[in-house]
Every structure is written in C-alpha cells, then in structure tokens.
Protein backbone atom coordinates (compact mmCIF):
# COMPACT_ATOMS: atom_id res chain seq x y z
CA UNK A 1 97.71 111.97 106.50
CA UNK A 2 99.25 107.96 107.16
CA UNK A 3 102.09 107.44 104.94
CA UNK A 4 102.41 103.94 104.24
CA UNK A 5 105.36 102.44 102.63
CA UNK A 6 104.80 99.23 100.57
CA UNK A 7 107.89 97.34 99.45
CA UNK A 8 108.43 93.53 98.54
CA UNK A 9 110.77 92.01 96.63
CA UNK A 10 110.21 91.81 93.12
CA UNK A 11 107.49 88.98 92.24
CA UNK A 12 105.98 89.18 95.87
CA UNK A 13 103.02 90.65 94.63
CA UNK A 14 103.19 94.14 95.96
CA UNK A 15 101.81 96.01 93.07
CA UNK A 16 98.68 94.03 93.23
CA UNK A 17 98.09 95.29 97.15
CA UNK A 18 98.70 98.72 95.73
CA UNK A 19 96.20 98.14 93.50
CA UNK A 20 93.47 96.78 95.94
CA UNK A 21 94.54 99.38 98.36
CA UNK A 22 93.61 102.06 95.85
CA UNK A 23 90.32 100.65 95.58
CA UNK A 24 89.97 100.95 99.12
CA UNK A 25 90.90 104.43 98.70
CA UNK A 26 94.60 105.33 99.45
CA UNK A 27 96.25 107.66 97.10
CA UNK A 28 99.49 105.68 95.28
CA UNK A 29 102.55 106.70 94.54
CA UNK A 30 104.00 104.46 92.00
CA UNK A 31 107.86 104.80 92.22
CA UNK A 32 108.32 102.46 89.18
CA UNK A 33 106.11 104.65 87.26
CA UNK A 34 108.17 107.71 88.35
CA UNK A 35 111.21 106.01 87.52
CA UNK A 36 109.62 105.35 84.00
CA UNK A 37 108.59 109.14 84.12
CA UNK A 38 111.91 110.40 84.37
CA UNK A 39 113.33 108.47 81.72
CA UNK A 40 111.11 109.63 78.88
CA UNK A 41 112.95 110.45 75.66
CA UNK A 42 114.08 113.64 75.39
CA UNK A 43 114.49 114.01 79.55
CA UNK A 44 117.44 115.01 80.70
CA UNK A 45 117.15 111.41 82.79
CA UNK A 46 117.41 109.74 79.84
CA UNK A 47 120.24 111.60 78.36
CA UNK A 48 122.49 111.08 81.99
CA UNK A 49 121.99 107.17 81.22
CA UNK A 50 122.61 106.99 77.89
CA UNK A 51 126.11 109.13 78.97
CA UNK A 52 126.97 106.86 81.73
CA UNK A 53 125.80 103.29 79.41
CA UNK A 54 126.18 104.28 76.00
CA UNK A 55 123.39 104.13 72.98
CA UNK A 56 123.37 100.45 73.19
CA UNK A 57 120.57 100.96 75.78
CA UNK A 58 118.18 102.56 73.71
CA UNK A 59 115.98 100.76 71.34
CA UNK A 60 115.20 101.38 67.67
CA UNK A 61 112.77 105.15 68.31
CA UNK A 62 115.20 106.26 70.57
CA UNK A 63 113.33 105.51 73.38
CA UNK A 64 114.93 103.40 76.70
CA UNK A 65 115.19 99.33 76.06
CA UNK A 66 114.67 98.84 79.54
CA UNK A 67 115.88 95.08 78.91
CA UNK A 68 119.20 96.01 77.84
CA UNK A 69 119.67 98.28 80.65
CA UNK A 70 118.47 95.60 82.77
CA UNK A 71 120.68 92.66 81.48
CA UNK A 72 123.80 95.53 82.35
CA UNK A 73 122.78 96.70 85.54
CA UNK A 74 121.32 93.68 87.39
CA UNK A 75 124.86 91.52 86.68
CA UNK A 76 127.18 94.30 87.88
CA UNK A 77 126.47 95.75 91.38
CA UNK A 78 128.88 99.09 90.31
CA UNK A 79 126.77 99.57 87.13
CA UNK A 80 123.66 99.40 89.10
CA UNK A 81 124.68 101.71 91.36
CA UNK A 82 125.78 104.26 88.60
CA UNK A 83 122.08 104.11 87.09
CA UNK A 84 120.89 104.30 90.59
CA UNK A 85 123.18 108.11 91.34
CA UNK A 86 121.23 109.50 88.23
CA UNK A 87 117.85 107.99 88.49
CA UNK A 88 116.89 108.43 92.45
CA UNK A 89 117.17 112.13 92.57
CA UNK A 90 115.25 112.33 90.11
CA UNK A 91 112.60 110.23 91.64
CA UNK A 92 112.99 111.65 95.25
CA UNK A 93 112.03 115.07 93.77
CA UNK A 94 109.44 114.10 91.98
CA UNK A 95 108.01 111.69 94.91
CA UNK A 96 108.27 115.16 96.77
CA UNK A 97 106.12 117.10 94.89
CA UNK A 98 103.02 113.77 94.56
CA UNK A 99 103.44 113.88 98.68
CA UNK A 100 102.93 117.74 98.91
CA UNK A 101 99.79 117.51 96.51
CA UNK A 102 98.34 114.42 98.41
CA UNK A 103 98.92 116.12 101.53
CA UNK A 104 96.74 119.40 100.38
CA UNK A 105 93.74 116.94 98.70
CA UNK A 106 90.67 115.72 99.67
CA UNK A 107 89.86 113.50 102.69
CA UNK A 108 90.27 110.19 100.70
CA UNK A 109 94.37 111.15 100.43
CA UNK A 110 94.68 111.14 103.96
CA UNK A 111 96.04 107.48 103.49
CA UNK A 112 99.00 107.74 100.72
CA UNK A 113 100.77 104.21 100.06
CA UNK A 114 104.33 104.91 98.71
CA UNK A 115 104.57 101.74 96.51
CA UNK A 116 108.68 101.41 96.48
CA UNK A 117 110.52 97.96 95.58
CA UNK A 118 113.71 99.50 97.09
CA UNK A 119 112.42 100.73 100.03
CA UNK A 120 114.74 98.36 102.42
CA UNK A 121 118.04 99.59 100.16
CA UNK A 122 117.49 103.66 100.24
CA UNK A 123 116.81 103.22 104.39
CA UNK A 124 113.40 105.13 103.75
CA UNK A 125 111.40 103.08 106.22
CA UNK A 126 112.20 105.69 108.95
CA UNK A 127 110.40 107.99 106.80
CA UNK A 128 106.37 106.32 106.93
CA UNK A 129 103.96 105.80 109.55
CA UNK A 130 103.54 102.37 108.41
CA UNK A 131 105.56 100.18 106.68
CA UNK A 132 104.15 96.98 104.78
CA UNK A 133 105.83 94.22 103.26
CA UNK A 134 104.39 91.47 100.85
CA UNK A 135 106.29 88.00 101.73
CA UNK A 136 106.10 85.15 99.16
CA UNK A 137 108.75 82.31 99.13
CA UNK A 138 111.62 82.48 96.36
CA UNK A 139 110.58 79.65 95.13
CA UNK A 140 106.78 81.00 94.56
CA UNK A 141 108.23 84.72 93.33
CA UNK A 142 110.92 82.70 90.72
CA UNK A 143 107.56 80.69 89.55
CA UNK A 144 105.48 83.86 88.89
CA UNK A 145 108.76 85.89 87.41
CA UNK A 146 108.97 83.18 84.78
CA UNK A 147 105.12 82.65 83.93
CA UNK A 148 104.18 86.10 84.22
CA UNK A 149 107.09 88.37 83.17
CA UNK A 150 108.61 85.59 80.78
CA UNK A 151 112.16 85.96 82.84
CA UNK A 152 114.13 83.04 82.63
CA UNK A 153 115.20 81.63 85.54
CA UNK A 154 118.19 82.45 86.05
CA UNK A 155 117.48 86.42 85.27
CA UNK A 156 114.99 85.86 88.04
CA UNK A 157 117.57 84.66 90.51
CA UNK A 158 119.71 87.50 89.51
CA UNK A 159 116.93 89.84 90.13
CA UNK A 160 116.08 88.72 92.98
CA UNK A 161 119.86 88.69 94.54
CA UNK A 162 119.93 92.41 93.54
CA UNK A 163 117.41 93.04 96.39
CA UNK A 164 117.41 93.03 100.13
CA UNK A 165 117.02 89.29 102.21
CA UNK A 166 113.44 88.22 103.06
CA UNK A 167 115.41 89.23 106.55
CA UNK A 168 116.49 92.34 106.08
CA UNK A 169 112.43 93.40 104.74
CA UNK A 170 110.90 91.85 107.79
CA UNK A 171 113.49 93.62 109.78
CA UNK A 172 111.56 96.87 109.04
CA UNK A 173 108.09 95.80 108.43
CA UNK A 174 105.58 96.66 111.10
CA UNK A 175 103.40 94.38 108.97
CA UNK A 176 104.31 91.33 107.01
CA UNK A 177 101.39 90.92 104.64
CA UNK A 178 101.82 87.15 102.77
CA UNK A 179 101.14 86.47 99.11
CA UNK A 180 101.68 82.63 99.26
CA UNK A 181 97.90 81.79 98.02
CA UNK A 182 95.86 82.75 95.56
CA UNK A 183 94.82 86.20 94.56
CA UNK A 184 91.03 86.32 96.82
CA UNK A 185 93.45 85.53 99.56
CA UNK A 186 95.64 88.32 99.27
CA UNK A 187 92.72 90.32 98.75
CA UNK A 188 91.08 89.63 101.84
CA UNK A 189 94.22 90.01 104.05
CA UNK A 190 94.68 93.59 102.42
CA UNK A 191 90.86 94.35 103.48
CA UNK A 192 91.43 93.34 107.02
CA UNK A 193 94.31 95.22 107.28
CA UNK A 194 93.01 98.71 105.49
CA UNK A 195 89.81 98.22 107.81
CA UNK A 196 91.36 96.98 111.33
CA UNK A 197 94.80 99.56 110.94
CA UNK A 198 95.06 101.44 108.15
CA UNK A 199 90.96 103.28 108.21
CA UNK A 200 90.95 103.45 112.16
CA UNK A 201 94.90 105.09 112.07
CA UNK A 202 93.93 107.37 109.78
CA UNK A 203 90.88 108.07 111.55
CA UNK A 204 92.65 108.61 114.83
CA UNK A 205 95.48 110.97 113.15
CA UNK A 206 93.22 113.35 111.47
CA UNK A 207 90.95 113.32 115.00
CA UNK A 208 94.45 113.94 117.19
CA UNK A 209 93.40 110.88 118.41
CA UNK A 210 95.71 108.07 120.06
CA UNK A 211 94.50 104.73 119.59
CA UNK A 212 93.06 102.42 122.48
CA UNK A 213 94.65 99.79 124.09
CA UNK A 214 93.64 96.34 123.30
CA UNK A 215 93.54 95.77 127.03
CA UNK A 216 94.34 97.85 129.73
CA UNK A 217 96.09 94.38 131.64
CA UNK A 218 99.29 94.05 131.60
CA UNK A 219 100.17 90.33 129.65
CA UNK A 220 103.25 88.25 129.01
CA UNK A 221 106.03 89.26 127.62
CA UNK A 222 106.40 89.91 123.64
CA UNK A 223 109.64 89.02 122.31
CA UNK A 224 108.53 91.26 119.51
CA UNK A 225 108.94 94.04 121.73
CA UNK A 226 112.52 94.83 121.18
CA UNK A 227 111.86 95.32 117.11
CA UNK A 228 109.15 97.33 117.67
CA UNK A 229 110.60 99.93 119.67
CA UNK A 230 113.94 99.77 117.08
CA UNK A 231 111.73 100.59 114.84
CA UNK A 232 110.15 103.88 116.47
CA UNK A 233 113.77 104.93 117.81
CA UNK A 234 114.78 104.82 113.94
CA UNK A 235 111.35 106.65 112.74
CA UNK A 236 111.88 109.59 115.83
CA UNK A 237 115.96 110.13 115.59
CA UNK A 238 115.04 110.66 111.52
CA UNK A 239 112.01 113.00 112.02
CA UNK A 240 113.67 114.48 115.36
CA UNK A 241 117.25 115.33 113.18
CA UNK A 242 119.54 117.42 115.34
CA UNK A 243 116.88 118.55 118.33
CA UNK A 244 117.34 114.84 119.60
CA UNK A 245 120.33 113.87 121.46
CA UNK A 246 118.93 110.09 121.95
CA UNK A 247 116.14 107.76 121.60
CA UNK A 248 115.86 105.04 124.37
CA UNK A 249 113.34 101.55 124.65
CA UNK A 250 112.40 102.63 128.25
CA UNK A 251 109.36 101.19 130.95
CA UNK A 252 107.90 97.70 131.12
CA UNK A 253 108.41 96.50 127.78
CA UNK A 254 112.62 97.27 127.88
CA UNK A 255 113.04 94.80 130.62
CA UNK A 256 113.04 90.94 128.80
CA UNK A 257 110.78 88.19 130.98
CA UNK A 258 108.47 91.51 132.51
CA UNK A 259 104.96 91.67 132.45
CA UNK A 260 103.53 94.91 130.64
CA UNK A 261 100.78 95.92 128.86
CA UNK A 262 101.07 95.82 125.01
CA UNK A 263 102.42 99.66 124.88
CA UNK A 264 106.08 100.26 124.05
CA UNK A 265 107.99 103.19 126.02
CA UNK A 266 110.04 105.36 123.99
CA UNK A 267 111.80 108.12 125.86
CA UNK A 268 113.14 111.23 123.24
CA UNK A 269 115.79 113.01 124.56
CA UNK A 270 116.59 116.89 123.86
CA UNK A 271 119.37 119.39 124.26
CA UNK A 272 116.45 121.64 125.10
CA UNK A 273 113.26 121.27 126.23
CA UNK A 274 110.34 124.24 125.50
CA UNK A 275 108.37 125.37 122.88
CA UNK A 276 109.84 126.64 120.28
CA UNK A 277 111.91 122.86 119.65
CA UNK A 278 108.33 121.16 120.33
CA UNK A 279 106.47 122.90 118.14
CA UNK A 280 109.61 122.19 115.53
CA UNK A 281 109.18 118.42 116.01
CA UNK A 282 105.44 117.96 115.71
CA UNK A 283 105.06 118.13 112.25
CA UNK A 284 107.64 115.21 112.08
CA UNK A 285 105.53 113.29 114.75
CA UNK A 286 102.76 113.36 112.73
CA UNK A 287 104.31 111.63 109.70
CA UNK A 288 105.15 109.25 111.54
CA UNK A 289 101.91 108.68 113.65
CA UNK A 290 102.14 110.25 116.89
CA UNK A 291 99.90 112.40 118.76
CA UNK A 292 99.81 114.75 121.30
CA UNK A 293 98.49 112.55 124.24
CA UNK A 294 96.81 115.04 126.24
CA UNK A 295 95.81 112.60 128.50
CA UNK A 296 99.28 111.96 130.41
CA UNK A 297 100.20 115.69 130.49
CA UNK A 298 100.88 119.20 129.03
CA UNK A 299 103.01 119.45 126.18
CA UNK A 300 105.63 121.93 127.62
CA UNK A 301 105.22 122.22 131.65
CA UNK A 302 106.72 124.44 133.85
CA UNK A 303 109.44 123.22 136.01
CA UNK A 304 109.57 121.61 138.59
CA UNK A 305 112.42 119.55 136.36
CA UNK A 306 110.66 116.26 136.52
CA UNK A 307 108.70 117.88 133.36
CA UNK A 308 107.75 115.91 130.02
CA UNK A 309 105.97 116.08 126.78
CA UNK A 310 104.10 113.35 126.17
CA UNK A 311 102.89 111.90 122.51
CA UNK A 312 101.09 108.65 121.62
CA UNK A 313 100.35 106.41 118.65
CA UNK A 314 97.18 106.66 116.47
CA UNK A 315 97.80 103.25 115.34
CA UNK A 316 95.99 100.94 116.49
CA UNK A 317 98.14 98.05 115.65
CA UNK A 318 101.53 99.46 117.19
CA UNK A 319 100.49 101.02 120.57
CA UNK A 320 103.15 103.52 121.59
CA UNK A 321 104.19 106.10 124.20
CA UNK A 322 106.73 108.42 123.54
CA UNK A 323 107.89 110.63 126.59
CA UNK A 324 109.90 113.79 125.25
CA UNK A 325 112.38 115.21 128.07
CA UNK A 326 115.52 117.23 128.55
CA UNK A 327 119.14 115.65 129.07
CA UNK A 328 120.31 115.99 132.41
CA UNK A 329 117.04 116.55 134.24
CA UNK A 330 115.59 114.13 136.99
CA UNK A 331 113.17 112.26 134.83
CA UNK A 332 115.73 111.61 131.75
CA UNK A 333 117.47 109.65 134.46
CA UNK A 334 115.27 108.08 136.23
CA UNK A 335 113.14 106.13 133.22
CA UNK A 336 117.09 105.16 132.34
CA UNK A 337 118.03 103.92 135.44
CA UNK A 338 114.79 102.07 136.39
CA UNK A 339 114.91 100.19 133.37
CA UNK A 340 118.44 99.08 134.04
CA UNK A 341 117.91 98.14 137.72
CA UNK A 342 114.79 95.65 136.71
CA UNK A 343 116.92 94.36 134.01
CA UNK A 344 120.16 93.29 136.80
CA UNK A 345 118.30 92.77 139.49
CA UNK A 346 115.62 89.93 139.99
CA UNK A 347 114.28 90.40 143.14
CA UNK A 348 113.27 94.27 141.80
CA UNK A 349 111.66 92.47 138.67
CA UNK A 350 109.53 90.17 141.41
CA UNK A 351 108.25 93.40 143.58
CA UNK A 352 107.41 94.97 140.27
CA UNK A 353 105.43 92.46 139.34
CA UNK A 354 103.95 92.14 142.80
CA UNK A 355 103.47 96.10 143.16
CA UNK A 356 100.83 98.41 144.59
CA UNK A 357 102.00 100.62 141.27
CA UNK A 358 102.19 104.25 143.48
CA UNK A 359 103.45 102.43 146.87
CA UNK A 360 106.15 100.68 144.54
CA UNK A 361 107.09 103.96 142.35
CA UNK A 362 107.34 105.89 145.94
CA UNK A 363 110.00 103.26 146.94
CA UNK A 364 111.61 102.26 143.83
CA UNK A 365 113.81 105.66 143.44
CA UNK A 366 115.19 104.84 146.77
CA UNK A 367 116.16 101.25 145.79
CA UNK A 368 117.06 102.16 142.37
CA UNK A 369 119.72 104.65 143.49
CA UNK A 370 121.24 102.39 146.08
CA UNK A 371 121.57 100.04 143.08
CA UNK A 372 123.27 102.68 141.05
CA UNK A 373 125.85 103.66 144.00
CA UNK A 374 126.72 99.66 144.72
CA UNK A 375 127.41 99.17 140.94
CA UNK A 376 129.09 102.33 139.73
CA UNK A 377 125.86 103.27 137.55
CA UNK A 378 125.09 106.00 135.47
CA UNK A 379 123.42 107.20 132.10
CA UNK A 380 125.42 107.93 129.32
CA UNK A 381 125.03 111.46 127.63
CA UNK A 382 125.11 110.40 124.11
C-alpha cells in the first residue's frame, strides 16, 4: 500500500486533488472530516472544548459554531494550541483505525491519500511514501478564500499566517503539484502524476518491485539532490526508531559538482546487523516505499564484515538506494570516508570522473586512507 500525504495551505486547492484522486481510485482519508467526526454533539471531543472555551462556542442546538471557535483560535496562537492538545488525539486514533482498514481492503486501497492541511506543523511527512503539496500564490488562495468561503480578507490573512510558509511545505514535498490555473488544469496535472508515479509506485510495491532508472548514465549534477536524500534520512530514522544509530547521504550524489546517475545513496546504520532487527524494519520500509533489492545482494550475508542489506525505491519518481550496515564494520566506513575524500579533494573528484569504475574502486581505498591519515580523519559514531 503507497501512503500519500496531501497537504496545502488552506485555499490551495488540495481538497479538490483529493477529490480527483479518488476518482482515480485512491482511498481518502479526510482529516477535516475526522476532525468534524470527533466533535459531534454529545462526544466527549466536544465536551473537552467546550471545557477548555466555554459555551460561547456552541451554537443555538448545542451543536459546535465552528466560526466562533475559529474567530478564538486563529487570533491567539496559545488558544489554538489548546484546541489542538484535545482535538489531534482524537484524530490520530481515529486516522489509525481508517489506515488499518485500508490496509486489509481490496486492491484499489493500495494507494491511500491522507488529505491533512497540517501536515507540515504535526512533522508527519516522515510518516508517507509520498508527500504532495498543492502551491497557489497568497494572493490567488486570499482571492478564492473570499469568493468561495465568504472570509473577509483579513480572516483570510489570519488563516493563512496560522499555517506553515510556502517554504517550509516545499521543504517536505517530494512533489509540488500547482493550482495557479483553472480547474481542467489542475486536473490534468493530478492525472499525470497518479499515472506516471503514483499507479506505477504502487504497482512496483505490491510486485516487490524497485523502479527503473530513467537512464542508466550517469548526468550532471542535481542541486536537488541534497533535499531529496534529507528527506529519506527523515522518512528511515522515523520508521527505523531505535535499531538505527544514523542515516547518512552517501555515493555519487553526496559529493556537490559530481557526476552520478539520478539515484540517491542512503547508507542506514545499525547497532546490530542480522535478522531478527531486519525483519523488524521491513514493515517500516515498506510504508515508506522501499524494497528489498535483490538485485545488489542478500538481505543478511554472512561475514566476511564488508556485509550489507540492500533496499531500493518503488517509486519511480524518487530513485533510491538504501544500503543497511553495522557500525564499526569495514563498509560503514568506507561509503563515509569515500564520500568525504571526493568532497576535499579535487584531483580524486577528476579520476572519479575519469574512472575504469572496478580499476578505480581497487585503488581508491588505498588513496582514501592516505587521505584520512594526512588529515586526522575519521567517522563519527553518532
């Protein structure tokens, strides 16, 4: 199953890419509609808020005047952050239970979009596969807030300040899905992307598939690199928990200016390397996209101590190695100190580039070390 996680700030347009994703066939999980859920009259939600906020939030039945709540909540970041200790547990739990049953259903719910505006502010983009974020300009969300919603302007700024930056979303997106234009627009850039990423991911997760490279040469360098591979360090030290002792940007794409091929290196560091702790982590892999790559190696080899597990990415639109190995053992070290010898030293970068790739690896140990000695060197246990 792909768990995607769909935020934009409010007025982007995100609920209507839920909506065509649906028809595409994702299972979604509204979190504004559980947050409505748990709020009902009579709920002990609803009886927490009116404690906290007093009866002046309810309306005339007895139900919640969401307004009301709203014109408290959004001008006072400590009362927003009262409602939000009563209301999130309540929606985590019950966001728990719609991701076990869409996990157990048919083959359509093996893509389940997580539609959550606060995604960026509870840190849960760790916790999908894929994370999407609908991008509109302030200006163009303050124009729809106030035609569509009947906001006045400035309760649409306010709004709007409440959330995370246009910065701080793209900071976590792996894709930034714009909502400028008009509606057939938006609708075709959601069909691309369910057909070229989302379909073929899910495809190659349920297969145990990892996705191909879009060329097996390697290209210029991609600033975009660096994000990338932030992003799959947060996604593994969250799924990993305490089995990981550190998560490192590591081969051709950690060293700025290199040419690579479009594959980041992530290297997973344990306390332990065997079974019993890999077969721990897989399910967490999964979530978040991998696969076992069976192509690069067993996943637990006998010694000699050079061994790793070795995991890929079924997504086709984030190609990604991840190399799972045991602190303190030759080939922790060496991915470490490889990548920081081509990053100091130029003339290593320039026989890289120039390499015979097995006459090059045979020598660059040797070099690499000599580097290490001159310079004082060495890989910190963190």
């Amino acid at each position: 199953m792909v768990r995607v996680g769909l935020s934009g700030g409010i007025g982007s347009g995100k609920s209507t890419v839920a909506t065509r994703l649906a028809g595409r066939g994702a299972t979604v999980i509204d979190a504004d509609a559980i947050a409505r859920d748990v709020l009902v009259p009579d709920g002990p939600g609803l009886a927490a808020v009116v404690e906290e906020f007093g009866p002046g939030v309810l309306d005339a039945h007895g139900a919640l005047d969401r307004a009301a709540l709203a014109a408290v909540v959004f001008a006072d970041p400590e009362r927003r952050a009262a409602l939000n200790a009563i209301v999130h547990p309540l929606v985590t739990a019950r966001t728990a239970a719609l991701l076990a049953s869409a996990s157990g259903g048919a083959a359509s719910a093996r893509v389940v979009v997580h539609d959550v505006p606060l995604l960026v502010e509870n840190g849960l983009a760790p916790s999908y596969a894929l994370v999407v974020v609908v991008t509109a300009p302030v200006e163009v969300r303050l124009a729809r807030l106030v035609a569509q919603r009947g906001l006045t302007e400035v309760d649409a700024r306010a709004r709007i300040a409440a959330q995370a930056s246009d910065e701080q979303r793209a900071e976590v997106a792996d894709v930034l899905l714009d909502n400028t234009g008009t509606r057939a627009e938006l609708d075709a850039r959601v069909d691309r992307l369910w057909e070229q990423r989302i379909a073929p991911f899910a495809a190659n997760l349920a297969a145990g598939r990892p996705a191909s490279l879009r060329s097996p040469l390697p290209g210029a360098y991609d600033p975009r690199w660096p994000a990338t591979a932030g992003r799959w360090a947060a996604r593994l030290r969250a799924t990993g928990g305490a089995d990981v002792r550190r998560v490192d940007h590591v081969g051709s794409t950690a060293v700025p200016g290199l040419l690579a091929q479009d594959v980041v290196d992530i290297q997973v560091v344990l306390a332990r390397l065997d079974s019993d702790v890999l077969a721990r982590l897989a399910p967490g892999f999964a979530e978040v996209g991998l696969v076992q790559d069976t192509t690069r190696g067993e996943p637990d080899p006998s010694p000699p101590a050079w061994r790793t597990a070795f995991f890929a990415s079924a997504d086709p639109g984030r190609r990604a190695h991840v190399q799972v190995r045991q602190v303190g053992e030759p080939g922790w070290r060496f991915a470490l100190l490889v990548r920081d010898w081509l990053r100091a030293c130029p003339e290593a970068r320039a026989a890289y580039v120039a390499r015979a790739k097995g006459s090059w690896l045979a020598q660059a140990l040797v070099r690499a070390e000599a580097w290490a000695a001159a310079t004082g060197w060495s890989p910190s246990d963190e």
